[in-house]
PDB file of N, CA and C in Angstrom:
ATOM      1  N   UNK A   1      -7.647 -10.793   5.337  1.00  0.00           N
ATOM      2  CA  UNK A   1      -8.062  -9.765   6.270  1.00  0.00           C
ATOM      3  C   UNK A   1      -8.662 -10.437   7.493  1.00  0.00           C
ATOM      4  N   UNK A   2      -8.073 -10.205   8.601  1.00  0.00           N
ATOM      5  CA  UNK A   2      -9.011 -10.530  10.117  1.00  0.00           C
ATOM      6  C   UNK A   2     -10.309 -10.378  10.097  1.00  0.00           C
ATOM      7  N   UNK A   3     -10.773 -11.309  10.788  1.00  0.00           N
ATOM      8  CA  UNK A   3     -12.434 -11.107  11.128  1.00  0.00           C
ATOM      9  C   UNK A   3     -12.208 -10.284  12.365  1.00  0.00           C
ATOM     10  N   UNK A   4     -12.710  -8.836  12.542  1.00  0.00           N
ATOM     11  CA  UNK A   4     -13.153  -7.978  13.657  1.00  0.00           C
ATOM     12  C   UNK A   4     -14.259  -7.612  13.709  1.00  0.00           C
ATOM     13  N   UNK A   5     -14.305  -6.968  14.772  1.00  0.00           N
ATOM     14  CA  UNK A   5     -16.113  -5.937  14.705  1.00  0.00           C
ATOM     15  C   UNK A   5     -15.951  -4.997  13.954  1.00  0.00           C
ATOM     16  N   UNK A   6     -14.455  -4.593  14.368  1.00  0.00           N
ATOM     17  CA  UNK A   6     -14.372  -2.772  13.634  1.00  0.00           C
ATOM     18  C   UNK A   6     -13.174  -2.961  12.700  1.00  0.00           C
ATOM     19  N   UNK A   7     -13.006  -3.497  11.349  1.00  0.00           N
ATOM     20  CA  UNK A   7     -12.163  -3.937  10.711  1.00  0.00           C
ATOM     21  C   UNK A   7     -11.173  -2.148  10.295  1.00  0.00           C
ATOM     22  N   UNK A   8     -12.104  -1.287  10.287  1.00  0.00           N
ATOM     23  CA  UNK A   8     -11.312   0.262   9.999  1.00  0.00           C
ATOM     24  C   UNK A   8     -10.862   0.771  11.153  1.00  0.00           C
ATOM     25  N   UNK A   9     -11.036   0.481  12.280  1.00  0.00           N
ATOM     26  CA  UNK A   9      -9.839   0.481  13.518  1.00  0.00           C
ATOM     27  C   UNK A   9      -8.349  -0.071  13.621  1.00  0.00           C
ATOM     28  N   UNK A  10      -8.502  -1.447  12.542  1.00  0.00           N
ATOM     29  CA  UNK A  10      -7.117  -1.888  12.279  1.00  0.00           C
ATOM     30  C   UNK A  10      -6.734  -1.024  11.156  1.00  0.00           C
ATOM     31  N   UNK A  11      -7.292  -1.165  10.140  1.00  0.00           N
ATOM     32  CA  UNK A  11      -6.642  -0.400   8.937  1.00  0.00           C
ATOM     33  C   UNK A  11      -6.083   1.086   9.317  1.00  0.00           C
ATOM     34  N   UNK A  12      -6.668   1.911  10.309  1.00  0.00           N
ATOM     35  CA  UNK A  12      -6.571   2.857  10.547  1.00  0.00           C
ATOM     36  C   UNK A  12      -5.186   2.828  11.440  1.00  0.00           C
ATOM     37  N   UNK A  13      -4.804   2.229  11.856  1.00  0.00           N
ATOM     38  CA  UNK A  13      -3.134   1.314  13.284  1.00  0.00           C
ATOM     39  C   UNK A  13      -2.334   1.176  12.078  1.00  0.00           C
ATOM     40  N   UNK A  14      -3.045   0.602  11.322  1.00  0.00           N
ATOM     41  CA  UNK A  14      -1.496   0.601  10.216  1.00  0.00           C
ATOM     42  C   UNK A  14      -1.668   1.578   8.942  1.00  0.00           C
ATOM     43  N   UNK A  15      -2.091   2.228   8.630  1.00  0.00           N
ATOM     44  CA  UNK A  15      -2.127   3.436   8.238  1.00  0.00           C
ATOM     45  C   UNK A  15      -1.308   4.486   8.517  1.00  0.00           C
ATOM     46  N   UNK A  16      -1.536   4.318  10.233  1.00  0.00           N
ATOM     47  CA  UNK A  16      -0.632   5.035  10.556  1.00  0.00           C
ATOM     48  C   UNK A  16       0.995   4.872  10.603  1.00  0.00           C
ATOM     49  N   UNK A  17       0.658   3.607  11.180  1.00  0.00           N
ATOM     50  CA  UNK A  17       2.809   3.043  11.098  1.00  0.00           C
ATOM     51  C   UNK A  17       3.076   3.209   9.710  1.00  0.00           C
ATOM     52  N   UNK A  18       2.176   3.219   8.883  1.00  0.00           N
ATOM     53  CA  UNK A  18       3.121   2.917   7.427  1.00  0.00           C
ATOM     54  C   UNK A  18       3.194   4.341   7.337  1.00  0.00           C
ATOM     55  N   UNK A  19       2.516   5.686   7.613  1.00  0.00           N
ATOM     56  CA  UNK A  19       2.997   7.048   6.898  1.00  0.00           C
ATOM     57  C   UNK A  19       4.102   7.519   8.084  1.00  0.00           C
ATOM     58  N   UNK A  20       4.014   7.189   9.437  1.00  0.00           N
ATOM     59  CA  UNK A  20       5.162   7.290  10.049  1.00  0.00           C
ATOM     60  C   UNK A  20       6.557   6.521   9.107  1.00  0.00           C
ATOM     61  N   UNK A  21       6.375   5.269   8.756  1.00  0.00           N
ATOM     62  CA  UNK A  21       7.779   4.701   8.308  1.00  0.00           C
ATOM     63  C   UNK A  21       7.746   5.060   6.589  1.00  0.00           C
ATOM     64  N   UNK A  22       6.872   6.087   6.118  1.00  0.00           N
ATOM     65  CA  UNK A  22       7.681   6.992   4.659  1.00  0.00           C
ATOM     66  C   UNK A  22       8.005   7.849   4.978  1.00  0.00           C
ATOM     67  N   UNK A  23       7.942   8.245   6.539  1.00  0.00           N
ATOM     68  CA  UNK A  23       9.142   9.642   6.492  1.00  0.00           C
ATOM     69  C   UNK A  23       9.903   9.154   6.965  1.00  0.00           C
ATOM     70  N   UNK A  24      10.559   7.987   7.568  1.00  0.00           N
ATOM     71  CA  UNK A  24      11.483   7.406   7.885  1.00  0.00           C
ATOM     72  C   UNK A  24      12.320   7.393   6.189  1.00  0.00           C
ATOM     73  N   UNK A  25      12.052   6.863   5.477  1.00  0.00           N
ATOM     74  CA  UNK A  25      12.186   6.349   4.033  1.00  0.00           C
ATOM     75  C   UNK A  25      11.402   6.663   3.278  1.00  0.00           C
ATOM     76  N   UNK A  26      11.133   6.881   2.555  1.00  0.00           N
ATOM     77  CA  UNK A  26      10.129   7.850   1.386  1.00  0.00           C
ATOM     78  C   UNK A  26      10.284   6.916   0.286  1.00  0.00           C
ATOM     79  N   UNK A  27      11.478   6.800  -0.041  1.00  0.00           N
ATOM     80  CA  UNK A  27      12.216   6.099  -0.974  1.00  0.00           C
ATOM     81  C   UNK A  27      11.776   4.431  -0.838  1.00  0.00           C
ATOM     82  N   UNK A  28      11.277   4.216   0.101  1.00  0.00           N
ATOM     83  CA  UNK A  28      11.449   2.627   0.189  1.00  0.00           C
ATOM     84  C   UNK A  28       9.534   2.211  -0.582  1.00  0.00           C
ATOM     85  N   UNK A  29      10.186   1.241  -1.769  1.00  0.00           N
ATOM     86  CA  UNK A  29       9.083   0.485  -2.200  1.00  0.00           C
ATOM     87  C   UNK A  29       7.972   0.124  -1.996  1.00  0.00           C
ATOM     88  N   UNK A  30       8.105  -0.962  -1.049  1.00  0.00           N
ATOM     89  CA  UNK A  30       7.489  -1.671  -0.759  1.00  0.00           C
ATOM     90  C   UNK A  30       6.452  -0.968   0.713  1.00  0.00           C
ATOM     91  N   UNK A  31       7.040   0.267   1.189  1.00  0.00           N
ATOM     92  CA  UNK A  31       6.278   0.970   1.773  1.00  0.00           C
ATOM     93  C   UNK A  31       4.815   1.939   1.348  1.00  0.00           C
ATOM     94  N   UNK A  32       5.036   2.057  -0.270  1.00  0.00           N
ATOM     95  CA  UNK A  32       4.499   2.772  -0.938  1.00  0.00           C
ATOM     96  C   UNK A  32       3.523   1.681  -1.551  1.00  0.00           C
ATOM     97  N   UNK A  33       3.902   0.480  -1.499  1.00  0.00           N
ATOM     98  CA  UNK A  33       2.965  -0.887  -1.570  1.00  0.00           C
ATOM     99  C   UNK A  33       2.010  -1.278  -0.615  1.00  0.00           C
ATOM    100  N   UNK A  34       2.757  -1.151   0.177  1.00  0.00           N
ATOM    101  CA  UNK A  34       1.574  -1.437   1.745  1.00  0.00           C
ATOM    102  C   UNK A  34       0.930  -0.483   2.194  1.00  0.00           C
ATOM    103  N   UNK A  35       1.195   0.723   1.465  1.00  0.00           N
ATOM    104  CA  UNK A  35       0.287   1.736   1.681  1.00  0.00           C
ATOM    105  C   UNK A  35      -1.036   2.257   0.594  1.00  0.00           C
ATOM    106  N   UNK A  36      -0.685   1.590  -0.576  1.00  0.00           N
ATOM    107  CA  UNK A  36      -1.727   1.016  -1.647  1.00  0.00           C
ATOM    108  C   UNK A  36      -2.633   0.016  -1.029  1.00  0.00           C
ATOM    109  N   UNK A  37      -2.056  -1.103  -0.735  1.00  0.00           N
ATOM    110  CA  UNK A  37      -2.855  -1.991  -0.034  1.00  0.00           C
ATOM    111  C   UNK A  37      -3.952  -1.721   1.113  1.00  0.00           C
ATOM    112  N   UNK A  38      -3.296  -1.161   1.753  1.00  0.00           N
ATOM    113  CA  UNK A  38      -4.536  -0.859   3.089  1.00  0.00           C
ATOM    114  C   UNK A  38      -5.565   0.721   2.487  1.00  0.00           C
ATOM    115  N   UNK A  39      -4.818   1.589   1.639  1.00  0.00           N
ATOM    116  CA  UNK A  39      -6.328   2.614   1.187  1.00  0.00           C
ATOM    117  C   UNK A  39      -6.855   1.692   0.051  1.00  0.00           C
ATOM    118  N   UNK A  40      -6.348   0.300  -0.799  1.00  0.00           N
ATOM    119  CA  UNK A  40      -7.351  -0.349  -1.569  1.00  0.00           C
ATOM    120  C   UNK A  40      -8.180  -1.019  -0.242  1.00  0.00           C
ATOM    121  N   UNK A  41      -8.386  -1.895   0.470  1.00  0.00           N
ATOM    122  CA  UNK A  41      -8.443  -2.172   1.832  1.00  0.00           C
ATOM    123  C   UNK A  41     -10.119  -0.859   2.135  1.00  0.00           C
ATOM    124  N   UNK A  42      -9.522   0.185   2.406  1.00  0.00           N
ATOM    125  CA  UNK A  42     -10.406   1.154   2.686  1.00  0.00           C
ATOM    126  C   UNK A  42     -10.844   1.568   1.526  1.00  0.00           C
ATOM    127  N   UNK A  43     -11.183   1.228   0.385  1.00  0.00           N
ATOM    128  CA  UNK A  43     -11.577   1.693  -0.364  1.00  0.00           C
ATOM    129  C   UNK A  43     -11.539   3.016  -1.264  1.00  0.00           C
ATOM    130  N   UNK A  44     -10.123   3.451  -1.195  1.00  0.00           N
ATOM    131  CA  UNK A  44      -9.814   5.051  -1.221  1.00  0.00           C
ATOM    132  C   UNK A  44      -9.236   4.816  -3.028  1.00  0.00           C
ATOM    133  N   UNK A  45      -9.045   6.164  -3.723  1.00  0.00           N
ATOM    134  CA  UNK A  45      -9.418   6.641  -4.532  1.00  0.00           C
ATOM    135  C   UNK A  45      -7.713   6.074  -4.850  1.00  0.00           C
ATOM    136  N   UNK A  46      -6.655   6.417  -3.844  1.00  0.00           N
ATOM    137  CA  UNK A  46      -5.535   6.732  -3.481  1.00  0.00           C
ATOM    138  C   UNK A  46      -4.193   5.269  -4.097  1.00  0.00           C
ATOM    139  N   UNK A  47      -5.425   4.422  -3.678  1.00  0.00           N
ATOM    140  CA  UNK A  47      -4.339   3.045  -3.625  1.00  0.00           C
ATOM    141  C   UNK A  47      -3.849   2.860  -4.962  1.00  0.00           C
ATOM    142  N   UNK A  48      -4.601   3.796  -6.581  1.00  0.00           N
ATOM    143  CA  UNK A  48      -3.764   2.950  -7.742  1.00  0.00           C
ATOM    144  C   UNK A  48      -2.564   4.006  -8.100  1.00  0.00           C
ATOM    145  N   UNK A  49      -2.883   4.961  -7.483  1.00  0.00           N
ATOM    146  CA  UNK A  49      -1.316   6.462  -7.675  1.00  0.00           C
ATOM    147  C   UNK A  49      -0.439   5.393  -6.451  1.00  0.00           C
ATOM    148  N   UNK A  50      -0.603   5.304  -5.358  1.00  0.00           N
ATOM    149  CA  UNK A  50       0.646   4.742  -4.730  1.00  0.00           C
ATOM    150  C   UNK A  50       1.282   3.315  -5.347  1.00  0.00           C
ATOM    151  N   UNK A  51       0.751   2.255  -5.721  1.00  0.00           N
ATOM    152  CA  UNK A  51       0.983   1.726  -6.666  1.00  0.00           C
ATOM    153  C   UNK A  51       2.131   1.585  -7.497  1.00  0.00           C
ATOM    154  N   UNK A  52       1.250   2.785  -8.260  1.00  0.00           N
ATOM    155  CA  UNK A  52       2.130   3.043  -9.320  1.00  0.00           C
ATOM    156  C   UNK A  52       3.547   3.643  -9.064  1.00  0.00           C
ATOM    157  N   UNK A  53       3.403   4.051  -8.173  1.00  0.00           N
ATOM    158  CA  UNK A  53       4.799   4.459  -7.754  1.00  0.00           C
ATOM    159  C   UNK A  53       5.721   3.730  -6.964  1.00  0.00           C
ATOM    160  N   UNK A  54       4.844   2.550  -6.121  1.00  0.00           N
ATOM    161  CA  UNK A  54       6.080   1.264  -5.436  1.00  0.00           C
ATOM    162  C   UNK A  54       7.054   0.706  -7.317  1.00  0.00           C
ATOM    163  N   UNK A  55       6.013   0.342  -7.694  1.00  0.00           N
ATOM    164  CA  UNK A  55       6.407   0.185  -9.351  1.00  0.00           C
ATOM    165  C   UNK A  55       8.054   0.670  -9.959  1.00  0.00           C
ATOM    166  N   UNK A  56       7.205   1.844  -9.693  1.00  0.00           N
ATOM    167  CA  UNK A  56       8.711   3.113 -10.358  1.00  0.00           C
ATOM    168  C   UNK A  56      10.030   3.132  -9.464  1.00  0.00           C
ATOM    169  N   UNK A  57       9.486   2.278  -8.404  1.00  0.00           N
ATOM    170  CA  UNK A  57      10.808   2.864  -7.466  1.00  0.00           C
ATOM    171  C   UNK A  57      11.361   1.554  -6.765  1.00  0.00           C
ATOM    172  N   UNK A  58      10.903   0.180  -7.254  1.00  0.00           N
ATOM    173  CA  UNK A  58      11.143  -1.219  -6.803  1.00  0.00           C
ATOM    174  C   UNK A  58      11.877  -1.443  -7.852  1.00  0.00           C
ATOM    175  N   UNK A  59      13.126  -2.133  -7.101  1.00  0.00           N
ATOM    176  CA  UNK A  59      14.164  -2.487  -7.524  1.00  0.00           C
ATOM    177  C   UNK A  59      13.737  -3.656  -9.037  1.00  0.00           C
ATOM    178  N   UNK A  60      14.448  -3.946  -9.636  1.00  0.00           N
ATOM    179  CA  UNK A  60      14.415  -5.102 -10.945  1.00  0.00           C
ATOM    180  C   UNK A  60      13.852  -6.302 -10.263  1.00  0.00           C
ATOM    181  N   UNK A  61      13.164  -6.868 -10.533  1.00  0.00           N
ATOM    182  CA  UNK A  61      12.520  -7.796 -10.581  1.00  0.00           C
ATOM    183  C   UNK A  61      11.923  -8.259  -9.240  1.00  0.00           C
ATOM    184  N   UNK A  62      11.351  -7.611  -8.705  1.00  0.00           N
ATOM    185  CA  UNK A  62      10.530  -7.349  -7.556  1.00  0.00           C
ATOM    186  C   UNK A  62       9.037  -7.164  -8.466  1.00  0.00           C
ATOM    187  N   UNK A  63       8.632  -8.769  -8.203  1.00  0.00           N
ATOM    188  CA  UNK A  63       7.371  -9.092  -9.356  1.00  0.00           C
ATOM    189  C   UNK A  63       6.071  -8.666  -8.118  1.00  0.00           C
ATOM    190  N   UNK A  64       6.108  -8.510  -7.127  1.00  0.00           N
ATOM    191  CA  UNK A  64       5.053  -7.678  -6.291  1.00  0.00           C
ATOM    192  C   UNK A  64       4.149  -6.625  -6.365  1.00  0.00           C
ATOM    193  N   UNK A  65       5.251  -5.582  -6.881  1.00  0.00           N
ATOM    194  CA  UNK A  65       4.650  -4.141  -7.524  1.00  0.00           C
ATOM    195  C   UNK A  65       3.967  -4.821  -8.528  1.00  0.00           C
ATOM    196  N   UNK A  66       4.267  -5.027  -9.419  1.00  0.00           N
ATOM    197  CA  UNK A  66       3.381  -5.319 -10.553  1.00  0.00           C
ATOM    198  C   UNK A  66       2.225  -5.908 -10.632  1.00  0.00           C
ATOM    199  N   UNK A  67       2.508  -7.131  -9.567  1.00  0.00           N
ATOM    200  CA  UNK A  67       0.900  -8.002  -9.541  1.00  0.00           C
ATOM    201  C   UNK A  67      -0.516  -6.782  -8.624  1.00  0.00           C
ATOM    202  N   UNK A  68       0.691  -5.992  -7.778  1.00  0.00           N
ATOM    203  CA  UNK A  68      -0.663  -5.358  -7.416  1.00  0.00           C
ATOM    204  C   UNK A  68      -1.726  -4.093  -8.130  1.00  0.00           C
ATOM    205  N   UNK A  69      -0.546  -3.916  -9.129  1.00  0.00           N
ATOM    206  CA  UNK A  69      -0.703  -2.722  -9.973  1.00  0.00           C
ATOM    207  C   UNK A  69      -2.023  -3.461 -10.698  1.00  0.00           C
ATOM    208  N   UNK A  70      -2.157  -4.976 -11.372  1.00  0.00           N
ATOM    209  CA  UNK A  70      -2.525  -5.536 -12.176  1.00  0.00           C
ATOM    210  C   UNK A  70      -3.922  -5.860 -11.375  1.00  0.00           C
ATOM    211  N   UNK A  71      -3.630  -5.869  -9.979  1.00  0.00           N
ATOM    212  CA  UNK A  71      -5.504  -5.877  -9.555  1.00  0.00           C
ATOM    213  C   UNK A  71      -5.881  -4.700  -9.152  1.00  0.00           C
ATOM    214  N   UNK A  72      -5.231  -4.101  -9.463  1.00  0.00           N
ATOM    215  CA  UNK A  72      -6.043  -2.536  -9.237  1.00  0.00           C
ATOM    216  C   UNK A  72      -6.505  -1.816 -10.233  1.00  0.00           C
ATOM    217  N   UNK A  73      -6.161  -2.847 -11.201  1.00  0.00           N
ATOM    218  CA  UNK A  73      -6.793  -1.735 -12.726  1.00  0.00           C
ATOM    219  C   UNK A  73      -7.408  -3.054 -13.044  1.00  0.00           C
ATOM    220  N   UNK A  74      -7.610  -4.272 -12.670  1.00  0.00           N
ATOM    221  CA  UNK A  74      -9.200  -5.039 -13.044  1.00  0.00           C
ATOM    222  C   UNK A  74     -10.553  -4.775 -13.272  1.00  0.00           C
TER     223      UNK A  74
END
């Protein structure tokens, strides 16, 4: 993570591109990953349901989903 003053000004910039690009694709994985990442990031309730669902919907052996699934339930 960048050192800023206002580190939830960035999270909040890509927050946004990433729910703009799931209605582009809904379907796409790894979107539903990086969007776990930044509400774990913000601390939201949200990041282990999205997760779980890059998981369900990432192709075979796309070992990514999983490792993040695995620090979110630590």
């Amino acid at each position: 993570m960048p050192i800023v003053q206002n580190q939830d000004s960035l999270l909040n910039i890509a927050l946004d591109a990433f729910q703009a690009a799931i209605q582009l694709d809904s379907n796409a994985a790894y979107i539903q990953n990086e969007l776990g990442v930044i509400y774990q990031l913000k601390m939201s309730i949200k990041s282990p349901k999205l997760y779980l669902k890059a998981t369900t919907m990432a192709p075979t052996g796309y070992s990514w989903a999983n490792h993040w699934v695995v620090c979110t339930f630590e």
